[in-house]
Protein backbone atom coordinates (compact mmCIF):
# COMPACT_ATOMS: atom_id res chain seq x y z
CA UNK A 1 -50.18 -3.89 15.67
CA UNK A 2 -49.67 -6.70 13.16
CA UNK A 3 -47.18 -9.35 13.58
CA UNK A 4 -45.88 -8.14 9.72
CA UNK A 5 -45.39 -4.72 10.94
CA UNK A 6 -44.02 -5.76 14.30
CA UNK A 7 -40.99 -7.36 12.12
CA UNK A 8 -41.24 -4.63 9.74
CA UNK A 9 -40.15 -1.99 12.63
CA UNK A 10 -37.50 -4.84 14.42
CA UNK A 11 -35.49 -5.31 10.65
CA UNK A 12 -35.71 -1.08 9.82
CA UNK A 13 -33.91 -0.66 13.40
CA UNK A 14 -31.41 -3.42 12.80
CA UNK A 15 -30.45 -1.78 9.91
CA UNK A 16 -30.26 1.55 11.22
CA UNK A 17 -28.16 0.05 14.35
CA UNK A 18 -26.03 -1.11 11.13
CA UNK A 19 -25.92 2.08 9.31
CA UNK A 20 -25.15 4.41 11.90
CA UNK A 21 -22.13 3.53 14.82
CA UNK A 22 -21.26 5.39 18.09
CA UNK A 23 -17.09 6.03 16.69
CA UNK A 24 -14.29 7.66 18.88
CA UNK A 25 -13.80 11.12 17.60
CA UNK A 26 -9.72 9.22 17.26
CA UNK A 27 -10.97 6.89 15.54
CA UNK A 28 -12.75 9.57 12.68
CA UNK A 29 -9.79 12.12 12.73
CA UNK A 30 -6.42 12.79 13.77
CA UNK A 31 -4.48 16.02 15.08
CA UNK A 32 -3.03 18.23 12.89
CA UNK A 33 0.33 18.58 13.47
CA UNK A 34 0.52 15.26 15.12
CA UNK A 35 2.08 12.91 12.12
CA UNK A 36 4.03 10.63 11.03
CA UNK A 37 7.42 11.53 8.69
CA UNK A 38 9.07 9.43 6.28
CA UNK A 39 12.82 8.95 6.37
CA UNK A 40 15.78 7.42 3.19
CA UNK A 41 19.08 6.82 3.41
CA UNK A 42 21.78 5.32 1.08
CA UNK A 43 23.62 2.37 2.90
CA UNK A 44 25.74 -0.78 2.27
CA UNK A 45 24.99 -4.47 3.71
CA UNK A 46 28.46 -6.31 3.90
CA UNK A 47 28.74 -9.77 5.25
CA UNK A 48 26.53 -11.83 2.41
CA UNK A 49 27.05 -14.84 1.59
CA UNK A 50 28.45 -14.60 -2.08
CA UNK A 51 25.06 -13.28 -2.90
CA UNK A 52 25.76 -9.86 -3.51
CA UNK A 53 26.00 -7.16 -6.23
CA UNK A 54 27.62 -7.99 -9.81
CA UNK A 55 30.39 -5.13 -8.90
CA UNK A 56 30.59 -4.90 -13.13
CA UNK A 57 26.65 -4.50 -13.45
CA UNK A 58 26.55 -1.65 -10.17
CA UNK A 59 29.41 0.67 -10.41
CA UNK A 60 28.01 2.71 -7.58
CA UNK A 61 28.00 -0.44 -5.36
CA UNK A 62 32.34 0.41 -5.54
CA UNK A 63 32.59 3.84 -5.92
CA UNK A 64 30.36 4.01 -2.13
CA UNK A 65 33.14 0.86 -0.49
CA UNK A 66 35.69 3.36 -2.41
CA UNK A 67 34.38 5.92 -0.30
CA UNK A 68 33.52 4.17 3.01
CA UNK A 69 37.35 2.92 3.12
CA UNK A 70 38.69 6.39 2.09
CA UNK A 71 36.91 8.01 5.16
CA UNK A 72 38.13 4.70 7.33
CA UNK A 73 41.66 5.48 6.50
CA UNK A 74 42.04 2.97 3.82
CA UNK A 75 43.39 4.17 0.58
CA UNK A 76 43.21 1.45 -2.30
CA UNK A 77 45.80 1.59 -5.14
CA UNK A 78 45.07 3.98 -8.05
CA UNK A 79 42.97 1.56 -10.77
CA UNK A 80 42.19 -0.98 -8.57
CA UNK A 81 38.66 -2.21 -9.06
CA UNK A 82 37.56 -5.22 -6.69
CA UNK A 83 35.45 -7.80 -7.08
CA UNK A 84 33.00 -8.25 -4.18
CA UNK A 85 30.55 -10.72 -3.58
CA UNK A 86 29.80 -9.88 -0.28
CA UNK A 87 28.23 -6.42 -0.43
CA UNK A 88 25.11 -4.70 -1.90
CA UNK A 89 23.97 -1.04 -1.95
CA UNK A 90 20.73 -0.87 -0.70
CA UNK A 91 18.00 2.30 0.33
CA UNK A 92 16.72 2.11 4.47
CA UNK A 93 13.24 3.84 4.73
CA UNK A 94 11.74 4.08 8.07
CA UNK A 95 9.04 6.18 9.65
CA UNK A 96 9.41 8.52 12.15
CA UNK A 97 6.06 8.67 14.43
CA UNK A 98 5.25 11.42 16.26
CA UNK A 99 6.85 12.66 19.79
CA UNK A 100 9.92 10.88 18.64
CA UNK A 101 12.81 11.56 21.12
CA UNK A 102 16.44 11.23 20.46
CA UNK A 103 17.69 7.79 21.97
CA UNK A 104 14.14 6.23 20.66
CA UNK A 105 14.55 3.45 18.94
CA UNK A 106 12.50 2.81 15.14
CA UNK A 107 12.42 0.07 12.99
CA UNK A 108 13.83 0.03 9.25
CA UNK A 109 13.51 -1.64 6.12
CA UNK A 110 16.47 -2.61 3.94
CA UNK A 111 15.64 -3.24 0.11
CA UNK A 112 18.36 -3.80 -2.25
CA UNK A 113 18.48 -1.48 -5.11
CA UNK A 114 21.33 -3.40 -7.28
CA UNK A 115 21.25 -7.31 -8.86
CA UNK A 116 21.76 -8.63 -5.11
CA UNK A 117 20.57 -11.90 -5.15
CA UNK A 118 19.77 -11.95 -1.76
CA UNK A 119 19.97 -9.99 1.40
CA UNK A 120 19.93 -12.96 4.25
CA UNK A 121 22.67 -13.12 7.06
CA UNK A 122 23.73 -9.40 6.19
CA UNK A 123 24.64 -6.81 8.21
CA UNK A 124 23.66 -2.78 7.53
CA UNK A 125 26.60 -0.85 8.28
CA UNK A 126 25.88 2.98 9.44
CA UNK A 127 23.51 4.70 7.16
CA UNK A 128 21.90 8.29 7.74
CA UNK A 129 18.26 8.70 7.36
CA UNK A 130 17.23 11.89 6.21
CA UNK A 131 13.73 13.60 6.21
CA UNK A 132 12.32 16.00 3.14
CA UNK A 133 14.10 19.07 4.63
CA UNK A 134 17.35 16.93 3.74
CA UNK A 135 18.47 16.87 7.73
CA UNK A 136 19.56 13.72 9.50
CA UNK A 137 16.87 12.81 12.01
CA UNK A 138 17.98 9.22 12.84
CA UNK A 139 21.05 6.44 12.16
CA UNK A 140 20.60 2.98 11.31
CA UNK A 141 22.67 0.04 11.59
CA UNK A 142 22.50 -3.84 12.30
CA UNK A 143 21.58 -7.27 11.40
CA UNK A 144 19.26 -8.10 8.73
CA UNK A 145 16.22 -10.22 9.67
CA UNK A 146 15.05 -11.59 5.79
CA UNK A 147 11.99 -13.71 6.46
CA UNK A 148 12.44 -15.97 3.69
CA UNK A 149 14.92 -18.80 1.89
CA UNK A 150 16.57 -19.91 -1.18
CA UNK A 151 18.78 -22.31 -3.22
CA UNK A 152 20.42 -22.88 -6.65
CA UNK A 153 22.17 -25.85 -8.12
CA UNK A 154 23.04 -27.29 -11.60
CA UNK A 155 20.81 -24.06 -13.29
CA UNK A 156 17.80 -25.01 -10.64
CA UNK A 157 16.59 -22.70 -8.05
CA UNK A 158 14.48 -22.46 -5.16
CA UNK A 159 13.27 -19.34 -3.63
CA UNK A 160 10.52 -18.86 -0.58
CA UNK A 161 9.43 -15.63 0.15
CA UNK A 162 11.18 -12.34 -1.19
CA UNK A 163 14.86 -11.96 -0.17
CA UNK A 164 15.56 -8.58 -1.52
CA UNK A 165 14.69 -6.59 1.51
CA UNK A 166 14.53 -6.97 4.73
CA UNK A 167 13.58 -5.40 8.36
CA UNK A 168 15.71 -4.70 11.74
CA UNK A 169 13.47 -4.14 14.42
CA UNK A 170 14.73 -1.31 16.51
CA UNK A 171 17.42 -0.60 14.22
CA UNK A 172 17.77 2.78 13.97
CA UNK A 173 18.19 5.72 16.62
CA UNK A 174 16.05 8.84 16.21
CA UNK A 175 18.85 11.67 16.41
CA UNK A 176 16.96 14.69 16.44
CA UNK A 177 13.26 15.64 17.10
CA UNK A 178 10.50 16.75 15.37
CA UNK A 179 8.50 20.11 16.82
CA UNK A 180 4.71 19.54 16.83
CA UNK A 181 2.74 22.47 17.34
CA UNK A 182 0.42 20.86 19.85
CA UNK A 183 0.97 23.12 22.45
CA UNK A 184 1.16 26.58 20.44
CA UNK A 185 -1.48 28.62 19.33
CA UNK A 186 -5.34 28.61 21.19
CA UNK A 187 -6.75 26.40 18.92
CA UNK A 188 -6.67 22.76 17.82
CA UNK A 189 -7.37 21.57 14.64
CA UNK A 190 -8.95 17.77 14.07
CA UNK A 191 -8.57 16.45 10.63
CA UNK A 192 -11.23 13.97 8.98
CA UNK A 193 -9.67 11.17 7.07
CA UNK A 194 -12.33 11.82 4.24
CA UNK A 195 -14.35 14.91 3.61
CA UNK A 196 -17.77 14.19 5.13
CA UNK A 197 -20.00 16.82 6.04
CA UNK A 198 -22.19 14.67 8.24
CA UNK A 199 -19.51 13.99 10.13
CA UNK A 200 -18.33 16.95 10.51
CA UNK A 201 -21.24 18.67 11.90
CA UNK A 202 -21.60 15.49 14.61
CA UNK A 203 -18.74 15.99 15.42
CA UNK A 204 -18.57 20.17 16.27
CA UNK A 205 -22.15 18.81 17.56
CA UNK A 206 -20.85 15.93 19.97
CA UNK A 207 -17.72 18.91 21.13
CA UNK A 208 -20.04 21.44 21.52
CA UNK A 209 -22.31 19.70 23.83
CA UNK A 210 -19.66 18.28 25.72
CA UNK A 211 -17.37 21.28 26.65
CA UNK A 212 -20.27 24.32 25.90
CA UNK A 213 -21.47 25.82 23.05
CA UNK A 214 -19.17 27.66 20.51
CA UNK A 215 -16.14 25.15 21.59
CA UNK A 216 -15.91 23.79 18.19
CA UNK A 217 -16.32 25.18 14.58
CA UNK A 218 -16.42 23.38 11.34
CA UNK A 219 -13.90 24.98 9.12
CA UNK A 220 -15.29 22.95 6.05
CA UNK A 221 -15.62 19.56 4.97
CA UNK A 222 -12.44 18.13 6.85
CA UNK A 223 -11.64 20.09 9.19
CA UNK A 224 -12.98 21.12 12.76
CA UNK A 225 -11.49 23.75 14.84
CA UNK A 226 -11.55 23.27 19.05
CA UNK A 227 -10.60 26.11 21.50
CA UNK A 228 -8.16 24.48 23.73
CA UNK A 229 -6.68 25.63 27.23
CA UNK A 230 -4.41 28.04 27.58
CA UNK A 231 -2.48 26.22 30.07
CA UNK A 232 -0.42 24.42 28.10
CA UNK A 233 -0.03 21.62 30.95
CA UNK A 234 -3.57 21.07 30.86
CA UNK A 235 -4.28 20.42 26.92
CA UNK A 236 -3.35 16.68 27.24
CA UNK A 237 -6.27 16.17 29.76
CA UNK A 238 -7.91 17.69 27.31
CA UNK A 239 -6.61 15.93 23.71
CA UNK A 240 -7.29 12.73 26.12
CA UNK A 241 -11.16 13.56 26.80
CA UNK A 242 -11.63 15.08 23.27
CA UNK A 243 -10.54 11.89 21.23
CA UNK A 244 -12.33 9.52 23.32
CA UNK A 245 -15.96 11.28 22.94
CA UNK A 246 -18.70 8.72 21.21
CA UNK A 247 -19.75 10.30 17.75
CA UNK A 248 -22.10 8.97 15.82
CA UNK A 249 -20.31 8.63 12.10
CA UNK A 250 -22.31 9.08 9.15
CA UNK A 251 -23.02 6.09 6.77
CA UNK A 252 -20.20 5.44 4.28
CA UNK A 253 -20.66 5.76 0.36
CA UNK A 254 -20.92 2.65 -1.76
CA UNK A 255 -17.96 2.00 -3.19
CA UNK A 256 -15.86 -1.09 -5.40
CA UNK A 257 -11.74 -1.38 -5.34
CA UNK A 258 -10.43 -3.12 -8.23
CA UNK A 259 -6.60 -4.23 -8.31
CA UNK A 260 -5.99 -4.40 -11.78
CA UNK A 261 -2.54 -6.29 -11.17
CA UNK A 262 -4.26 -9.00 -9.40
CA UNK A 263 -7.83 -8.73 -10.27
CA UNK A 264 -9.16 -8.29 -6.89
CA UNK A 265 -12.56 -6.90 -6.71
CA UNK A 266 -14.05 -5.39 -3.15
CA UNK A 267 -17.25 -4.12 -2.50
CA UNK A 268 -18.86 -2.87 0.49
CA UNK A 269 -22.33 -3.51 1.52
CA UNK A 270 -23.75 -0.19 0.05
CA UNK A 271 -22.88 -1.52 -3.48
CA UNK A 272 -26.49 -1.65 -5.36
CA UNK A 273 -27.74 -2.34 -8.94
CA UNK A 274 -30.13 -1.11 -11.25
CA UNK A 275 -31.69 -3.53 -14.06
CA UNK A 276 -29.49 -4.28 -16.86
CA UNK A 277 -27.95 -7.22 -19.18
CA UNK A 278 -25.03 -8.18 -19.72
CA UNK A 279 -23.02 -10.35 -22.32
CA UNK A 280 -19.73 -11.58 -21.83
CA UNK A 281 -17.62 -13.64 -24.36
CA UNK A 282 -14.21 -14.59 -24.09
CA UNK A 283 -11.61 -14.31 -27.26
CA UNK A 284 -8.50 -16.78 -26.90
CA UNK A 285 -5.19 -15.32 -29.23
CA UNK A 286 -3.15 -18.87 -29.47
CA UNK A 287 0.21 -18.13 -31.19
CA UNK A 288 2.14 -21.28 -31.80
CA UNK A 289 6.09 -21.31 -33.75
CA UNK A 290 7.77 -24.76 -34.69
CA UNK A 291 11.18 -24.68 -36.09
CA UNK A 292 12.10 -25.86 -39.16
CA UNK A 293 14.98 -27.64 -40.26
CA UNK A 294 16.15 -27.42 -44.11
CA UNK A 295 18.91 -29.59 -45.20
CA UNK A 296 21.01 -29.34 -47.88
CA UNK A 297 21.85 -32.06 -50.67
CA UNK A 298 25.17 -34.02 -50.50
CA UNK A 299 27.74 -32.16 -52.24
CA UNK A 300 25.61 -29.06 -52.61
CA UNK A 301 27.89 -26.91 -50.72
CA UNK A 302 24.77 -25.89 -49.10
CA UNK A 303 23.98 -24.53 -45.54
CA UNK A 304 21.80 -26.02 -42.90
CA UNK A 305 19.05 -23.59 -42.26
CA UNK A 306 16.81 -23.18 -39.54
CA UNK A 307 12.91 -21.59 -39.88
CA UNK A 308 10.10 -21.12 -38.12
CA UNK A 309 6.90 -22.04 -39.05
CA UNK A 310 4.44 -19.81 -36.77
CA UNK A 311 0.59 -20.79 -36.45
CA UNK A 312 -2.52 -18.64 -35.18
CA UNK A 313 -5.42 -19.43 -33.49
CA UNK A 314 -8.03 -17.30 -33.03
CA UNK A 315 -11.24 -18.71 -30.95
CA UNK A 316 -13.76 -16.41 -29.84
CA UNK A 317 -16.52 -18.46 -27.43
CA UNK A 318 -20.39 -17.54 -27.48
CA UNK A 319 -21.53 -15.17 -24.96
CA UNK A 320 -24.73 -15.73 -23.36
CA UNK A 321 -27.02 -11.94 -22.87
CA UNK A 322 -28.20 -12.30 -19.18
CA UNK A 323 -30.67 -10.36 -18.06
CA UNK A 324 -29.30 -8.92 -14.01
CA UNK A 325 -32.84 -7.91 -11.98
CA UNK A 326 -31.97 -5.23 -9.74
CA UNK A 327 -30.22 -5.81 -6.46
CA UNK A 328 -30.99 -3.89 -3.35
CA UNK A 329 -28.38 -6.10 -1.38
CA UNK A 330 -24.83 -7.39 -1.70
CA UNK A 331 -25.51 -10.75 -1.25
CA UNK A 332 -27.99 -9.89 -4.49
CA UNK A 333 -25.09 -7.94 -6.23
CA UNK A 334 -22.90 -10.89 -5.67
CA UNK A 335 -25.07 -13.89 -6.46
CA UNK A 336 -26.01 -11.52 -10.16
CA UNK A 337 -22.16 -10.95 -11.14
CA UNK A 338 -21.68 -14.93 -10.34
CA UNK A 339 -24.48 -15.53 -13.01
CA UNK A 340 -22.21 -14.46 -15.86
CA UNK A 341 -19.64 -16.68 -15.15
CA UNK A 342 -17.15 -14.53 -15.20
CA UNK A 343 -12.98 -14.50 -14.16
CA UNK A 344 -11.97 -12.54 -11.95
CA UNK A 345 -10.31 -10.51 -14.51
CA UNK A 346 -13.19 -10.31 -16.49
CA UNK A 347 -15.16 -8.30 -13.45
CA UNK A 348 -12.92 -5.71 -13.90
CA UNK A 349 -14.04 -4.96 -17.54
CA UNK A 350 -17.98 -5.57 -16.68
CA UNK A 351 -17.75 -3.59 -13.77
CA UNK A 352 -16.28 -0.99 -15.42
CA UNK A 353 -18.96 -1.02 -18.24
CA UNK A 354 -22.00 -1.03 -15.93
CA UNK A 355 -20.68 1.96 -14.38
CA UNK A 356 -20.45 3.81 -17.54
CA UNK A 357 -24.45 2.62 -18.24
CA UNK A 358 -25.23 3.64 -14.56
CA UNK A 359 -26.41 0.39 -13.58
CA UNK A 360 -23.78 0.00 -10.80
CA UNK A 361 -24.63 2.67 -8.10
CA UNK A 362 -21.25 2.88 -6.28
CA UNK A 363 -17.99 4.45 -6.52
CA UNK A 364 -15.28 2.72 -8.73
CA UNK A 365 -11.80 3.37 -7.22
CA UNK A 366 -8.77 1.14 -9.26
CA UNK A 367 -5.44 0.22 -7.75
C-alpha cells in the first residue's frame, strides 16, 4: 500500500470521526411531558430614585397605586391625581422548569413597560405570575439587581448597560405544581429537537438493542415511542439508563443564519459552493440641507425668512465581476466571500442571491 493511499484512508476516517459523534440520547431529545412553562405578571417597582414613570405619560402606572392602596386600606381623596417619581409599572416573566414544587424558589425578570428611566435600587412589590391556563402558579417579590449605570447633567447623559429591566435571583415562590405525565400511561415518548430520520432510526436502533427488541418504535420523524415499566417506582432507573445510552447522531445539514438587524452571518462547516461570479457595487444616497437666511430691506416692513437649501448626492462605485471557483470547504467558502470585499451587510444580499442561482448549497435561515 502506497504512502498516498495510506494518508488517503487516515484523512477519509478523520473526517468520518468528524461527521458522525457517539451523542447521549438527552442530549438528541427530551421527554414529552417533561417541559418547561412560561409565566407574566403585572407588578409595580416602588423605591426609585426619581427615575420613574411620567405619571401624565402612563395613566395605568396610577390607576394600579390607586388600586394597591385601595386594597391596603388607603382611600385617596376623590380627584386626587399624584405625582410619583418613585414608581414604575413593569411585566415579571419567569420560567417554571419542570418538577417544580411549591416552596421552590425561581428567578424573574423585571422589564419596565412605561417611560421609566431606570429600574436600579428598586424594589418589586408582590406580583402574581400566571401560566396560559390564567392560574397563579408562583409570587414574586424583592430587590432589583440592574447590572448596569447611568447619569445626566446640564442635557448630557451617560448610560452603561440597559437599565430598563432587571433580574432577582430566587425571587419568586412556585405556588402550585405542574402534573407531568411521566409516570402514567405504559409508554414514553422521546422527542427529537429536529425531525431527522437518521436519527431516529439510531436511536429505536441503540433502545432496541439495549433493553430487547420491539422496546422502541419510531412514530415518525420526531418522535420515538419506549415501553416503560409498569412499576411506576422503577421508571426513573429507567429514564436514568435510557437518556444516558451513546447514539450515534446523524450528520447535520448545511446551513447559514443571517441577523438582518446586525448583519451577522454563521455558517457551519457543511456550507459548500458551486462555481459562480459575482459583482458587487455599492450606491451611496448623500442628502445634505443648509438653511438659508433672507433678510429684508430697511424700512421694508419685511419679515426675516428662513429656507433650506437641500443638496443630493448620488455616487454609485464600480463593481468588480469575480469569478468564485467552487469550494468543497469552509475555510474555501470563507476565503471566496472575502474576495469580494464585501460589508457585512452586504453578505446578506449576496448570500441571498447565490441561493436563488443555486450556487450556495446550504440552508438560509434569517433572524
Amino acid at each position: 500500500m502506497t504512502r498516498f493511499r495510506v494518508c488517503a484512508l487516515l484523512l477519509a476516517g478523520l473526517l468520518i470521526g468528524q461527521a458522525a459523534s457517539a451523542e447521549r440520547i438527552k442530549d438528541l431529545m427530551s421527554v414529552q411531558g417533561v417541559r418547561n412553562n412560561q409565566l407574566v405578571g403585572y407588578g409595580i417597582v416602588v423605591g426609585l430614585d426619581g427615575t420613574g414613570d411620567q405619571t401624565t405619560q402612563t395613566p395605568f402606572t396610577i390607576q394600579t397605586i390607586n388600586s394597591m392602596l385601595s386594597n391596603l386600606g388607603v382611600q385617596l381623596p376623590p380627584g386626587t391625581n399624584p405625582q410619583l417619581k418613585n414608581v414604575a409599572a413593569v411585566m415579571v416573566t419567569a420560567t417554571l422548569p419542570a418538577y417544580a414544587r411549591p416552596g421552590q424558589p425561581i428567578d424573574v425578570t423585571v422589564s419596565s413597560m412605561g417611560n421609566a428611566k431606570s429600574l436600579r435600587g428598586g424594589t418589586l412589590l408582590m406580583t402574581p405570575l400566571k401560566g396560559a391556563d390564567a392560574q397563579v402558579y408562583a409570587v414574586a417579590q424583592g430587590s432589583l439587581l440592574v447590572p448596569g449605570a447611568g447619569a445626566s447633567a446640564g442635557g448630557t447623559s451617560t448610560t452603561i448597560n440597559h437599565l430598563s429591566a432587571g433580574r432577582i435571583p430566587g425571587g419568586a415562590t412556585v405556588e402550585r405544581a405542574v402534573p407531568t405525565p411521566l409516570g402514567q400511561g405504559d409508554f414514553v415518548h422521546l422527542e427529537s429537537q429536529s425531525a431527522d430520520f437518521t436519527t431516529i432510526a439510531r436511536v429505536m436502533s441503540t433502545i432496541n438493542s439495549t433493553f430487547g427488541e420491539g422496546a422502541a418504535t419510531a412514530v415518525d420523524g420526531r418522535v420515538v415511542r419506549v415501553i416503560a415499566p409498569a412499576d411506576p417506582s422503577q421508571r426513573i432507573a429507567f429514564m436514568s439508563r435510557l437518556e444516558n445510552l451513546q447514539v450515534t447522531s446523524g450528520e447535520a445539514s448545511p446551513k447559514v443564519v443571517m441577523n438582518a438587524r446586525t448583519g451577522s452571518v454563521v455558517m457551519n462547516q457543511l456550507v459548500t459552493l458551486a462555481p459562480c461570479a459575482v459583482s458587487h457595487g455599492n450606491l451611496t444616497v448623500s442628502v445634505q440641507a443648509q438653511p438659508q437666511v433672507s433678510q429684508p430691506g430697511a424700512l421694508s416692513a419685511g419679515r426675516t425668512a428662513v429656507t433650506e437649501q437641500a443638496t443630493v448626492e448620488i455616487k454609485s462605485d464600480q463593481g468588480k465581476v469575480i469569478s468564485m471557483p467552487a469550494a468543497p470547504s469552509l475555510n474555501d467558502v470563507v476565503r471566496a466571500l472575502n474576495a469580494v470585499g464585501a460589508t457585512p451587510q452586504d453578505l446578506l444580499g449576496i448570500l441571498q442571491a447565490m441561493k436563488s442561482a443555486g450556487a450556495l448549497r446550504a440552508e438560509l435561515e434569517i433572524i
